[in-house]
Structure formats: structure tokens, C-alpha cells
Protein backbone atom coordinates (compact mmCIF):
# COMPACT_ATOMS: atom_id res chain seq x y z
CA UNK A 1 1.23 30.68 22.79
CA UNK A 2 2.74 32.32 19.69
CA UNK A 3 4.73 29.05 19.18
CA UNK A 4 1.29 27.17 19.25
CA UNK A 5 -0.46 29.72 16.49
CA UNK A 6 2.98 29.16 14.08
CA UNK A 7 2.26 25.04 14.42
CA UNK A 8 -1.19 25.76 13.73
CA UNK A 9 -0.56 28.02 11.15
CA UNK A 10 1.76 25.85 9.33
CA UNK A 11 -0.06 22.37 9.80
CA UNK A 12 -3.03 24.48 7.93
CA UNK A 13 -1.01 25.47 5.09
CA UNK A 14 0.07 21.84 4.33
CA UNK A 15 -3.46 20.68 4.77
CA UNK A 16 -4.66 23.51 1.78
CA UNK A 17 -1.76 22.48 -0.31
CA UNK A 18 -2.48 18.58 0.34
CA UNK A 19 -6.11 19.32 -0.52
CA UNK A 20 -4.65 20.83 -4.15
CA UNK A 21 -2.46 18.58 -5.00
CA UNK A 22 -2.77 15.40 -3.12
CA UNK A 23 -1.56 11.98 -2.70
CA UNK A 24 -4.93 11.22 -0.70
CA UNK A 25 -2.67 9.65 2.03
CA UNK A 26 -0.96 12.93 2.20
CA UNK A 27 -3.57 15.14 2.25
CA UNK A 28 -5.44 13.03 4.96
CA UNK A 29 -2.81 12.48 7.19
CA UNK A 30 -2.49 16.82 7.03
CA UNK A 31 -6.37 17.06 7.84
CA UNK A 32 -6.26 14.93 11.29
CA UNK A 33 -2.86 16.58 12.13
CA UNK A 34 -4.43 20.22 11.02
CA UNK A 35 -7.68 19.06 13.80
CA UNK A 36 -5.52 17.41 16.20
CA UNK A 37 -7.55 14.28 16.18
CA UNK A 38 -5.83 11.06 17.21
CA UNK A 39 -7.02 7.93 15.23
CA UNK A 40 -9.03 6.38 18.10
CA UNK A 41 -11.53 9.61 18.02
CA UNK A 42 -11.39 9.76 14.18
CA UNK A 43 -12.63 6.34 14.57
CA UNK A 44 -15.28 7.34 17.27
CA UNK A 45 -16.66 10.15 15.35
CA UNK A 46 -17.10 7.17 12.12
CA UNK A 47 -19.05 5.01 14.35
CA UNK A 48 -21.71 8.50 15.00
CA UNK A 49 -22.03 8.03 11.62
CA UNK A 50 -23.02 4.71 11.21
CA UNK A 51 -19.67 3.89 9.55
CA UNK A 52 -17.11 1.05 10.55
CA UNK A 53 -13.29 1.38 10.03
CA UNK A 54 -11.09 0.25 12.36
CA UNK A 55 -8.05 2.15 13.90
CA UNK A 56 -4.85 0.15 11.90
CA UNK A 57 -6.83 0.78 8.63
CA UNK A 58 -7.01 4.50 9.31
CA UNK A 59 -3.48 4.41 10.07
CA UNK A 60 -2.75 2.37 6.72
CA UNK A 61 -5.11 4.66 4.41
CA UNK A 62 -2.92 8.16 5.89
CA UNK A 63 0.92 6.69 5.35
CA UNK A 64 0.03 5.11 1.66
CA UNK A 65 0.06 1.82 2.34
CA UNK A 66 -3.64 0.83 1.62
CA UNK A 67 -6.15 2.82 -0.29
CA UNK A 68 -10.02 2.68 0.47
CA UNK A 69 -11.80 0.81 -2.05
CA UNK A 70 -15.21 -1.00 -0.68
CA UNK A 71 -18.36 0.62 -0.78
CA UNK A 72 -18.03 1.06 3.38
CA UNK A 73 -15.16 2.66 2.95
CA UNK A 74 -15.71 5.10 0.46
CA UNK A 75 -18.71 6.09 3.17
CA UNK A 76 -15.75 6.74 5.34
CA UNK A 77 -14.20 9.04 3.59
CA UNK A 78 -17.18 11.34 2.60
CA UNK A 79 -17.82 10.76 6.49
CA UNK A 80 -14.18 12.11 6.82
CA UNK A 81 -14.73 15.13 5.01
CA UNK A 82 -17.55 16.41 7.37
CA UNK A 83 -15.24 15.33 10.74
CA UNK A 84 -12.46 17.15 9.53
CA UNK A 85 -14.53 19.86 8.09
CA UNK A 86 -12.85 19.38 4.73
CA UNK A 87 -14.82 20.71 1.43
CA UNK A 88 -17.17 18.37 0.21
CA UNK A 89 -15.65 15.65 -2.25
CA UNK A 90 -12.08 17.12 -1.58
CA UNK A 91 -10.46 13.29 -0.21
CA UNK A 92 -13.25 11.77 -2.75
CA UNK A 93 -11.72 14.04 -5.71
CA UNK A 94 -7.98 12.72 -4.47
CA UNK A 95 -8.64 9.05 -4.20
CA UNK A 96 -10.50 8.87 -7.85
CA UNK A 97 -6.86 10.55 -8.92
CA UNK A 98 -4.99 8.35 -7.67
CA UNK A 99 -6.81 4.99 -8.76
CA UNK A 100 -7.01 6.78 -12.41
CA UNK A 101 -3.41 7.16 -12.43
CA UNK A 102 -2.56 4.00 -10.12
CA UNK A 103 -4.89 1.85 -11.20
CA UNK A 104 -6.41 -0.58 -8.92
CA UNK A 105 -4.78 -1.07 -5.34
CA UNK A 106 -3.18 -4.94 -5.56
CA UNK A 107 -3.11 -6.06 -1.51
CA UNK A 108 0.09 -7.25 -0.85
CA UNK A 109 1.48 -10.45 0.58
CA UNK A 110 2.89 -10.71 3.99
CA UNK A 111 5.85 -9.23 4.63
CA UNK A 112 9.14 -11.11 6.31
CA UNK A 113 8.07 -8.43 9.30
CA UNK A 114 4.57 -8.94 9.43
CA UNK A 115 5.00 -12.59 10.00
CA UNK A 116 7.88 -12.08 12.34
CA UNK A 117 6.06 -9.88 14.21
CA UNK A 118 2.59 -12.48 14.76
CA UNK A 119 4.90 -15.27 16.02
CA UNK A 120 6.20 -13.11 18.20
CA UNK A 121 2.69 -11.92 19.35
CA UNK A 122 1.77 -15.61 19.03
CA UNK A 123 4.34 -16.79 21.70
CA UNK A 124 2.78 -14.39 23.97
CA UNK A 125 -0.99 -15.42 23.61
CA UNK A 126 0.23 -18.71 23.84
CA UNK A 127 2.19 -18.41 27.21
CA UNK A 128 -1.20 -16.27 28.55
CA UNK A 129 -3.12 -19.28 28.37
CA UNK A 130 -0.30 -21.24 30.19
CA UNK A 131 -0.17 -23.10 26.56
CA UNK A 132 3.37 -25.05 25.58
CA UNK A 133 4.36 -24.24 21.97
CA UNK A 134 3.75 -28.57 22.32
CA UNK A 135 0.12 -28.92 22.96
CA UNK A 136 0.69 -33.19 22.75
CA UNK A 137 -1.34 -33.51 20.12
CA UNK A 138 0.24 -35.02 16.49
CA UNK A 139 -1.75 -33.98 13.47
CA UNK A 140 -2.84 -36.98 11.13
CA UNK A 141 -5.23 -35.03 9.00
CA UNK A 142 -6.22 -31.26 8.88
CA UNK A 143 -9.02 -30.24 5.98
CA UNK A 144 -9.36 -26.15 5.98
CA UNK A 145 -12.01 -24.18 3.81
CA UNK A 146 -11.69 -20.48 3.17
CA UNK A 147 -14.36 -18.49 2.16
CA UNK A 148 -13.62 -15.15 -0.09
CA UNK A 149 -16.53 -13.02 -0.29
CA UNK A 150 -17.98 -10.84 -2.79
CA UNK A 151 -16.08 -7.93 -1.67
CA UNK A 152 -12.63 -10.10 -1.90
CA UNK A 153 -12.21 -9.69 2.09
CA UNK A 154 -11.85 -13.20 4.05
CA UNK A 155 -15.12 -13.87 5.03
CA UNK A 156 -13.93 -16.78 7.11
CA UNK A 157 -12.54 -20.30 7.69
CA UNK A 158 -13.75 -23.87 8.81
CA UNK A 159 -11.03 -26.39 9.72
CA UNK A 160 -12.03 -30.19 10.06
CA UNK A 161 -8.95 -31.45 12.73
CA UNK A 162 -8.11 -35.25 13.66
CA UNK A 163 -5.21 -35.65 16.05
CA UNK A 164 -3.40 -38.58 18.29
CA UNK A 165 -2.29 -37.95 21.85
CA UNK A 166 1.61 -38.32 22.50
CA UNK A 167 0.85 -38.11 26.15
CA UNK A 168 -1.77 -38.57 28.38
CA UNK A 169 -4.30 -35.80 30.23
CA UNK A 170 -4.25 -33.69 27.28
CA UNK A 171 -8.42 -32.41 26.63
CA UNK A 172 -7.69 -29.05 24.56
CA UNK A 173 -6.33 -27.58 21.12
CA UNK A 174 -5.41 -24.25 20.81
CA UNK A 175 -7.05 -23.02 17.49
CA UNK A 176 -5.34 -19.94 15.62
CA UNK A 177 -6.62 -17.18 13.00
CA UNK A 178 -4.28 -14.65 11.63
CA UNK A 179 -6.31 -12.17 9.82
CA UNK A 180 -5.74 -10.19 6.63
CA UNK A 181 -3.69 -6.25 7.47
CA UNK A 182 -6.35 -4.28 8.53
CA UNK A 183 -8.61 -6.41 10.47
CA UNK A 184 -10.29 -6.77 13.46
CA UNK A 185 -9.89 -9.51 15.82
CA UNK A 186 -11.69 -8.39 18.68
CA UNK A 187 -15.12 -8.72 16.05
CA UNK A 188 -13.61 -12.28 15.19
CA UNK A 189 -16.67 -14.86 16.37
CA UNK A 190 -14.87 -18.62 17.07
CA UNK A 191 -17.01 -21.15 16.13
CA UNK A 192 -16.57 -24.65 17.84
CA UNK A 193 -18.72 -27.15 15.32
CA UNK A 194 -18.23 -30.31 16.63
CA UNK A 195 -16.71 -32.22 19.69
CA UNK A 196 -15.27 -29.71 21.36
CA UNK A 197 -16.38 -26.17 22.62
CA UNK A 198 -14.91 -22.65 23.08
CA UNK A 199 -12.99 -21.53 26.24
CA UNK A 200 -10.37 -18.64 26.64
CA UNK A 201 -10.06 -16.29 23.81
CA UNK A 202 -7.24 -13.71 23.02
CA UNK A 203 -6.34 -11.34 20.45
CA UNK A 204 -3.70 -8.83 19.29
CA UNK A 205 -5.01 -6.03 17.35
CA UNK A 206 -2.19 -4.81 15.70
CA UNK A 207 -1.22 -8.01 14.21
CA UNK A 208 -4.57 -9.67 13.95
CA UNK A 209 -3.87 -12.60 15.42
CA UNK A 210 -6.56 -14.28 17.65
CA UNK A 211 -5.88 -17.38 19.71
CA UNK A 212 -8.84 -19.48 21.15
CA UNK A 213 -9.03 -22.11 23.35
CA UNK A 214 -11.16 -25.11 22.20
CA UNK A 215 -12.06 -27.44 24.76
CA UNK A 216 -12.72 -31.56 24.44
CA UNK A 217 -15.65 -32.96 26.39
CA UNK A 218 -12.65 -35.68 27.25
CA UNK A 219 -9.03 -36.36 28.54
CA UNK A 220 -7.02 -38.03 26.13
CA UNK A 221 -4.42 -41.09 26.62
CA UNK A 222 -1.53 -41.17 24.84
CA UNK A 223 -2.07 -43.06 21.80
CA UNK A 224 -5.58 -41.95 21.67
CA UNK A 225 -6.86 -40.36 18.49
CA UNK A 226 -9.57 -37.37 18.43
CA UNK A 227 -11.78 -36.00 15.53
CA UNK A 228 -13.06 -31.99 15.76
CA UNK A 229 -14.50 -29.69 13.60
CA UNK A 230 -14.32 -25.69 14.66
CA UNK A 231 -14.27 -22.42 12.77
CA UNK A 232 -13.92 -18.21 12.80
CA UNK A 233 -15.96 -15.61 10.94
CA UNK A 234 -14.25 -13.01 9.89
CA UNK A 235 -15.04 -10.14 7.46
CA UNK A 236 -13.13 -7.45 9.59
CA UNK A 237 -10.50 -6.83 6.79
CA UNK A 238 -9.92 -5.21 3.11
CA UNK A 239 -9.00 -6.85 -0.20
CA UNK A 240 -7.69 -10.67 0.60
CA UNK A 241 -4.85 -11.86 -1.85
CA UNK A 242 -3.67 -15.29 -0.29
CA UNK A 243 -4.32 -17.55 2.88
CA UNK A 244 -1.12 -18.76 4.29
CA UNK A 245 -0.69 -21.80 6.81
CA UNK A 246 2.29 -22.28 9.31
CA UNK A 247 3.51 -25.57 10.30
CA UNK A 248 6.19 -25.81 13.24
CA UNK A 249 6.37 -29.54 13.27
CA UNK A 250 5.82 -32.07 10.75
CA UNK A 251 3.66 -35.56 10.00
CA UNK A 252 0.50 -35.48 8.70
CA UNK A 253 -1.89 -34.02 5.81
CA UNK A 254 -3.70 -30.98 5.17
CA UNK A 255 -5.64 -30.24 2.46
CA UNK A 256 -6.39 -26.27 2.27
CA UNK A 257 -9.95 -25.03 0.02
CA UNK A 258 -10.18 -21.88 -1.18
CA UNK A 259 -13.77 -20.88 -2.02
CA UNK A 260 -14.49 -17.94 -3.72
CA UNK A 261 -18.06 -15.36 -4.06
CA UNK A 262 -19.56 -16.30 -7.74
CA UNK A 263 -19.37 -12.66 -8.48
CA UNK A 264 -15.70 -12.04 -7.44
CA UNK A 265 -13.65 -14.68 -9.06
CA UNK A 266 -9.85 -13.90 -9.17
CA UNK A 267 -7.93 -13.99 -12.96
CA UNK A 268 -5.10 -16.37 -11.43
CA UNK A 269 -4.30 -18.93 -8.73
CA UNK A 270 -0.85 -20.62 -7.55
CA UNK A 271 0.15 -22.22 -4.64
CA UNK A 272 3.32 -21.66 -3.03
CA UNK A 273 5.82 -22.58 0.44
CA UNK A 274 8.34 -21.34 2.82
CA UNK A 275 10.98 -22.79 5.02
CA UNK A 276 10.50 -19.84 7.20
CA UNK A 277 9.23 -16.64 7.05
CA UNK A 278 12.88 -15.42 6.16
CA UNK A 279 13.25 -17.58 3.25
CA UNK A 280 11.82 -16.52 -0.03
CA UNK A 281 9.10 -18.17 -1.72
CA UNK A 282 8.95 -21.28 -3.85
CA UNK A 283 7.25 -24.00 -5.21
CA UNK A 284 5.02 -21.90 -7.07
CA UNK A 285 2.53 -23.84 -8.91
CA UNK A 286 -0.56 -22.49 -11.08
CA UNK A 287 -3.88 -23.86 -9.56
CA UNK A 288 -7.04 -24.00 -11.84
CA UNK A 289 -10.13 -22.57 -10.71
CA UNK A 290 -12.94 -25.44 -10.67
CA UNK A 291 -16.06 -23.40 -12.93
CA UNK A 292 -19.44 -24.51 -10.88
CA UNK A 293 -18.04 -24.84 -7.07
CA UNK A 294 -15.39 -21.79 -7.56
CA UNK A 295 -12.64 -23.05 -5.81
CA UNK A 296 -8.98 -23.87 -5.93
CA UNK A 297 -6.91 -26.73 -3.57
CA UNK A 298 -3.57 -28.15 -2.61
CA UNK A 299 -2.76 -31.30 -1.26
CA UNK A 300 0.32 -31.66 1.22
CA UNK A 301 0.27 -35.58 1.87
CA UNK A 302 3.01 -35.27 4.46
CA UNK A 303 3.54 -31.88 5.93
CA UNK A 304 6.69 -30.30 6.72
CA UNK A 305 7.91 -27.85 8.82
CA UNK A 306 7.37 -24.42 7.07
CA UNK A 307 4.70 -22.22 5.17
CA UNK A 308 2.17 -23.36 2.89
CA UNK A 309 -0.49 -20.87 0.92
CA UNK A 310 -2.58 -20.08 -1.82
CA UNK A 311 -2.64 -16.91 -3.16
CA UNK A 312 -4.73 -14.83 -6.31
CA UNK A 313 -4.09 -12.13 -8.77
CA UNK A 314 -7.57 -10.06 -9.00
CA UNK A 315 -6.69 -7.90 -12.04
């Protein structure tokens, strides 16, 4: 028991000396040790308070990696204050430190690991839905539109698909979204616009990948070709700083929009690619932003096998 009172005693005096002197991340992670609250009923009490912040963000905002910025965020953490009975505007006091001498938090690219890890994760969806990494469908043309909303988070994505049939019997395409760190797939909607509709759904949280079934009113022939339109709203995430597209075979084009809010334009745009996620990044090319639609584009006439993005520099 007296072994019990020291840990308390000890976590305590971290949390008052976190609450001086900070980082935030520091002194928040020492306030839900200090209450002995894990994440998931951090995140319950939130939701009492009419407040929406998912589990991997908490995790993100107490080891440094991400800082809270939006307006619901900022709720969150004078929400915090009152669950872990903190002094009023004690986190609020830290975070304003650190973005005075930090400046604004940049989001950061995907990491080598972070795509590593979703194609592992993606394998798995893949073989729960009894899916070969060969669906036998070629792509001739692929037209995706992003949407960027005012609070910079990916609001969501419309892809307009037209395929041939290598073999025959095949009457479904296995669409995939890969949200931004942070987000929530599970509050993902799937869309299915045109000539097909939505079946089997699954997601990963920790990754934010989401793979969903999308089902053709017909059975293909080999040789046949096959025009579909489908979609995902998203929202579920922080800051978004580039939209990146995976290719594992090639042929075909794809044409990838980026569409941002009128009141949150980026300063920059460039387009880059990948061999793999190991490789480093090239092809870097500076994109204009067009002034009345608010949008930037790239053009891959013949994709290969590899990455393909956009990203955007916001300060």
C-alpha cells in the first residue's frame, strides 16, 4: 500500500512541475498518468461534454507529436482541464507557449513507417474480404477530386473509375481511403455515386485505412470495359498537408484534383513520386494554384508502379 502512496506521490509531483513549466505534451501526459485515466475513458468523459477527439489524437497531442489547433480541439483541452481537475487555463496557458515559441504546428508527411505499416494493414482487410491483391480489373482512366476544407482537414474524396476485365465473372472493385494521422475511419461514410453500390466495409483505426466493397449491378467478361463513380466523406482528421496515391501495377491515367476552402488557401503547391515507400521522394514539381476554382492538378498519362501526391506548405 505504501508502495502505491510513493507512485502516487511522485506521479503528482511531476504533474505540478509539468503544470509550471510545461511542454503541453508533457504536462498532459503527467495529468492522465497522475488520474490514472486510460485514453479510451479520457475520450468518454470528452464525448459528456459534447466534445469529439478521437483516441490516436489523444495519444499524439500527450507524446509531442501533434499539437491541438482547431477550434474543437481547443474545446478539448479546456474540457481536459475540468476531467483531470487541472486549474483552469493551466494546458490552455502551455499550448499558447508553445505555439508563441514554436510557431505554427506544420503536419508532417507520411513517414516510410506509416506507409509500411497501412499496406501491411491493407493486406489484411484485403484477405478479410476473400479479395486477391488482383481484383481482374485493368485501370484505363481514374479522375480523383479532393476536397480541403476550411479548417485544412480532408473533408473528402470523389473518384470517377473506368476499368476493362482481364477475366471473366469479375462484378466488384475494392475501393480504398487512407486517412490523414489522427482520423477516424469508423465515422468514414462510403459513398457509391454511380453504377455500382456499397457492400462489406472494413477499417483499421490505428492506421486509418478503410476498405469498402463496391458492388456492380453486373458480371463482367473479360475484355469488357466498366465506368463507376464512388466516393468517402471524411473530416475525422487534423491539419491535411498532401494526398498521396499508390499504384501496385501499371497502365492507365489518373488525373488527381485538389480543391481547396476559399478561405484556407495554402502559400505553395508541388507534386511529387515514389518508387516505394522506402525510396525517397522526387520529381518535385511546383503546381500553381488556379485563382477562381482554387485548385491544383497533375496529370500521369501512363501510370507506373509507385507513389504519386500532391502536397502544400500552409505558412
Amino acid at each position: 500500500m505504501r508502495h502505491g502512496t510513493q507512485h502516487a506521490d511522485v506521479a503528482t509531483a511531476e504533474l505540478e512541475t509539468a503544470l509550471r513549466g510545461g511542454p503541453f505534451h508533457v504536462a498532459l501526459r503527467a495529468a492522465i498518468t497522475a488520474r490514472g485515466l486510460p485514453l479510451q475513458r479520457v475520450q468518454h468523459h470528452l464525448s459528456r461534454y459534447g466534445v469529439k477527439v478521437g483516441v490516436t489524437s489523444l495519444s499524439y497531442w500527450q507524446q509531442g507529436a501533434r499539437r491541438p489547433q482547431r477550434p474543437e480541439s481547443l474545446r478539448a483541452v479546456r474540457a481536459l482541464e475540468e476531467i483531470l481537475q487541472l486549474p483552469d487555463e493551466s494546458l490552455i496557458r502551455l499550448l499558447a507557449k508553445a505555439e508563441e515559441h514554436m510557431g505554427p504546428q506544420r503536419p508532417a508527411g507520411r513517414s516510410y513507417r506509416s506507409l509500411v505499416e497501412a499496406s501491411s494493414v491493407l493486406e489484411r482487410l484485403l484477405a478479410e474480404l476473400d479479395s486477391p491483391v488482383d481484383g481482374g480489373l485493368h485501370t484505363i482512366g481514374h479522375h480523383e477530386r479532393v476536397r480541403i476544407g476550411a479548417d485544412r482537414q480532408l473533408l473528402g474524396r470523389e473518384s470517377h473509375h473506368i476499368v476493362r476485365a482481364h477475366k471473366d465473372g469479375v462484378d466488384r472493385y475494392m475501393a480504398i481511403h487512407h486517412g490523414d494521422p489522427g482520423c477516424a475511419p469508423e465515422r468514414t461514410a462510403v459513398r457509391a455515386l454511380e453504377n455500382c453500390r456499397t457492400g462489406r466495409v472494413r477499417w483499421h483505426r490505428d492506421t486509418g485505412v478503410l476498405v469498402a466493397e463496391l458492388l456492380f449491378d453486373i458480371r463482367l467478361r473479360a475484355g469488357d470495359t466498366f465506368l463507376f463513380r464512388y466516393g468517402f466523406e471524411d473530416g475525422t482528421a487534423g491539419s491535411s498537408s498532401e494526398y498521396v496515391r499508390g499504384f501496385g501495377f501499371a497502365g492507365g491515367q489518373y488525373a488527381l484534383q485538389v480543391h481547396f476552402a476559399e478561405n484556407a488557401l495554402p502559400v505553395r503547391c508541388h507534386r511529387f513520386t515514389q518508387h516505394s515507400a522506402a525510396a525517397p521522394r522526387s520529381g518535385r514539381q511546383e503546381l500553381a494554384l488556379s485563382g477562381r476554382h482554387h485548385s491544383v492538378h497533375l496529370v500521369e498519362p501512363r501510370v507506373r508502379s509507385g507513389i504519386v501526391g500532391i502536397g502544400w506548405d500552409w505558412e
